[in-house]
C-alpha atoms as a PDB file:
ATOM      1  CA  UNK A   1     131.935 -25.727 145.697  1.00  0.00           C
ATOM      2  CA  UNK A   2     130.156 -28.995 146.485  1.00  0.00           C
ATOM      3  CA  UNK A   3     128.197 -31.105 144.300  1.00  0.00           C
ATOM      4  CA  UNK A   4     125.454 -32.662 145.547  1.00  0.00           C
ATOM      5  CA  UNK A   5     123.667 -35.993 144.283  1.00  0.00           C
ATOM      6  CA  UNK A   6     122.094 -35.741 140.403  1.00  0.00           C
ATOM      7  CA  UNK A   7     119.373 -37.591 140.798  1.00  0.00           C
ATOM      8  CA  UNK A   8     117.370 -39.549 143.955  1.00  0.00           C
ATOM      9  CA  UNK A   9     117.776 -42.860 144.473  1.00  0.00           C
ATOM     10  CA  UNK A  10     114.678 -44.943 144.767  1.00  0.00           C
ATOM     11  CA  UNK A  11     114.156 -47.335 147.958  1.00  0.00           C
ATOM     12  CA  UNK A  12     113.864 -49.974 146.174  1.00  0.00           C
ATOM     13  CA  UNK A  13     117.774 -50.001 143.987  1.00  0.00           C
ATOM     14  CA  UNK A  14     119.302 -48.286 147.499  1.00  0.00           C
ATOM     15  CA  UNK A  15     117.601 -51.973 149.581  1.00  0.00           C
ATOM     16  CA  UNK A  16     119.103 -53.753 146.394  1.00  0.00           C
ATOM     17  CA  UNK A  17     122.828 -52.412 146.691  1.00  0.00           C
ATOM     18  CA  UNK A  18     122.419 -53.197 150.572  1.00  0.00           C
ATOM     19  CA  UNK A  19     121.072 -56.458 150.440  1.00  0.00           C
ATOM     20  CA  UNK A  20     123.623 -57.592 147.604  1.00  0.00           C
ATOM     21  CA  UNK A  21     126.550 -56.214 149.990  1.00  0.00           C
ATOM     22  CA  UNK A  22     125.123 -58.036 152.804  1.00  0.00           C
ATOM     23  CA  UNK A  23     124.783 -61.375 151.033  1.00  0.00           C
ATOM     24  CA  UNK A  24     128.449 -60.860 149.603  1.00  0.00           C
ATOM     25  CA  UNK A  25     129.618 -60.332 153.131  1.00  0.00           C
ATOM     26  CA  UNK A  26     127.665 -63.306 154.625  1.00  0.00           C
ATOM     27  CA  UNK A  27     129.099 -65.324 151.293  1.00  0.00           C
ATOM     28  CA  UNK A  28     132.846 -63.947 152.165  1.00  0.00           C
ATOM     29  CA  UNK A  29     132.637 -64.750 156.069  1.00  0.00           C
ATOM     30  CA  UNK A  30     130.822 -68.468 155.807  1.00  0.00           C
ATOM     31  CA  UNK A  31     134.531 -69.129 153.741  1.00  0.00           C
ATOM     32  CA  UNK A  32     136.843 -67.955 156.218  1.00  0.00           C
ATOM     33  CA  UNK A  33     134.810 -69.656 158.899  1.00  0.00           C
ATOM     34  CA  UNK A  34     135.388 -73.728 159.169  1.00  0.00           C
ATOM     35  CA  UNK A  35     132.740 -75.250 160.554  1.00  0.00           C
ATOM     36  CA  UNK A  36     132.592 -79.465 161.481  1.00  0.00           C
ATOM     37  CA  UNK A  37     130.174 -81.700 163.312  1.00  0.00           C
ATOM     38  CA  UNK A  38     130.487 -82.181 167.078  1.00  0.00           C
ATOM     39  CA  UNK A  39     131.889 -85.541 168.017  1.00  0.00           C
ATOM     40  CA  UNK A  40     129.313 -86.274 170.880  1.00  0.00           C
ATOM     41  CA  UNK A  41     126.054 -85.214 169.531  1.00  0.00           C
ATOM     42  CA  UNK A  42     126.347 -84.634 165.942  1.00  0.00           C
ATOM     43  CA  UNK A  43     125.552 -80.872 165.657  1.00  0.00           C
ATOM     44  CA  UNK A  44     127.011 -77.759 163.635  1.00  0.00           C
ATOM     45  CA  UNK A  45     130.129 -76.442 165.746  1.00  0.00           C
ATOM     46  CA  UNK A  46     132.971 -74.288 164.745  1.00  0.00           C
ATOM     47  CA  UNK A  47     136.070 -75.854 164.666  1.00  0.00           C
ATOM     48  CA  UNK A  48     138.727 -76.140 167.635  1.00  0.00           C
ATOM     49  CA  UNK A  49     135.308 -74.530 169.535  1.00  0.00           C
ATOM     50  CA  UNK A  50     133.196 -75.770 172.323  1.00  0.00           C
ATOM     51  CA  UNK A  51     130.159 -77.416 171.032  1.00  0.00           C
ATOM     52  CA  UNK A  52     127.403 -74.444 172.040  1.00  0.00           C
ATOM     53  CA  UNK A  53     124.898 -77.465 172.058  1.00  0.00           C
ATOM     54  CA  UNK A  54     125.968 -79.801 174.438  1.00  0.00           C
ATOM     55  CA  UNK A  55     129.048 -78.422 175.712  1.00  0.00           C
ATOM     56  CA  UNK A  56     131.542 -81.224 174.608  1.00  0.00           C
ATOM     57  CA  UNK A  57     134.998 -80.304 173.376  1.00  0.00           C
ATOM     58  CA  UNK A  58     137.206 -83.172 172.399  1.00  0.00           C
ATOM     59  CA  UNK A  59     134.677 -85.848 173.766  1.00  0.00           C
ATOM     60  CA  UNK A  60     134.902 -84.104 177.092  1.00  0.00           C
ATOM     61  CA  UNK A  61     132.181 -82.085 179.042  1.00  0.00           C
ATOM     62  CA  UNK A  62     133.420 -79.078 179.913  1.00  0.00           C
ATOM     63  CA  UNK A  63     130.676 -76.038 180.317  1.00  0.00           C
ATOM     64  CA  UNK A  64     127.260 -76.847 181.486  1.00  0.00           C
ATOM     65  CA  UNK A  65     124.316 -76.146 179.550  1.00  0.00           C
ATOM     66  CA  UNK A  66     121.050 -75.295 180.464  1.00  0.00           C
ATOM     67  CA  UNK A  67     117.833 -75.877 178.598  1.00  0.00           C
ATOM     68  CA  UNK A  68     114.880 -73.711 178.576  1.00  0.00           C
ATOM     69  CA  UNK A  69     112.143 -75.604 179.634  1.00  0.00           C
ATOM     70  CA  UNK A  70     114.076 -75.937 183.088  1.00  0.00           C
ATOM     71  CA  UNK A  71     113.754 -79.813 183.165  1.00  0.00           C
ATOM     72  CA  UNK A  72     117.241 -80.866 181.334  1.00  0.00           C
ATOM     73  CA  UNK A  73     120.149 -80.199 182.827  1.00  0.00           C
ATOM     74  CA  UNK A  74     123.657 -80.744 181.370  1.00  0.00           C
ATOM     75  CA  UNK A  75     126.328 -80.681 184.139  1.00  0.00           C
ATOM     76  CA  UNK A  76     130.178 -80.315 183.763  1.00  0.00           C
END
């Protein structure tokens, strides 16, 4: 015998459960995760990780980025 849901559940309290898990989980992981600023050009980075901006990691150069417009360059 299985027993099936009692009532529907509007859109609108099943986007609210969703969205409040979401923001809890977003909440939970921006604890675990240390962030600090990048030594060379001052920008978000996480920790003990290559700067995804410039490409520094411990004031040294070592991935090359490439900009979009094509004109900047960033070598290794």
């Amino acid at each position: 015998m299985t027993i099936g849901p009692k009532k529907k559940i509007s859109k609108t309290q099943g986007n609210t459960r969703h969205a409040t898990r979401q923001r809890l989980n977003l909440v939970r992981m921006s604890d675990s995760y240390r962030v600090s600023k990048c030594q060379n050009c001052g920008a978000t980075k996480l920790s003990h990780h290559v700067c995804p901006v410039c490409g520094y990691y411990k004031r040294k150069q070592v991935i090359t980025i490439k900009s979009k417009s094509k004109d900047k360059v960033i070598d290794a």
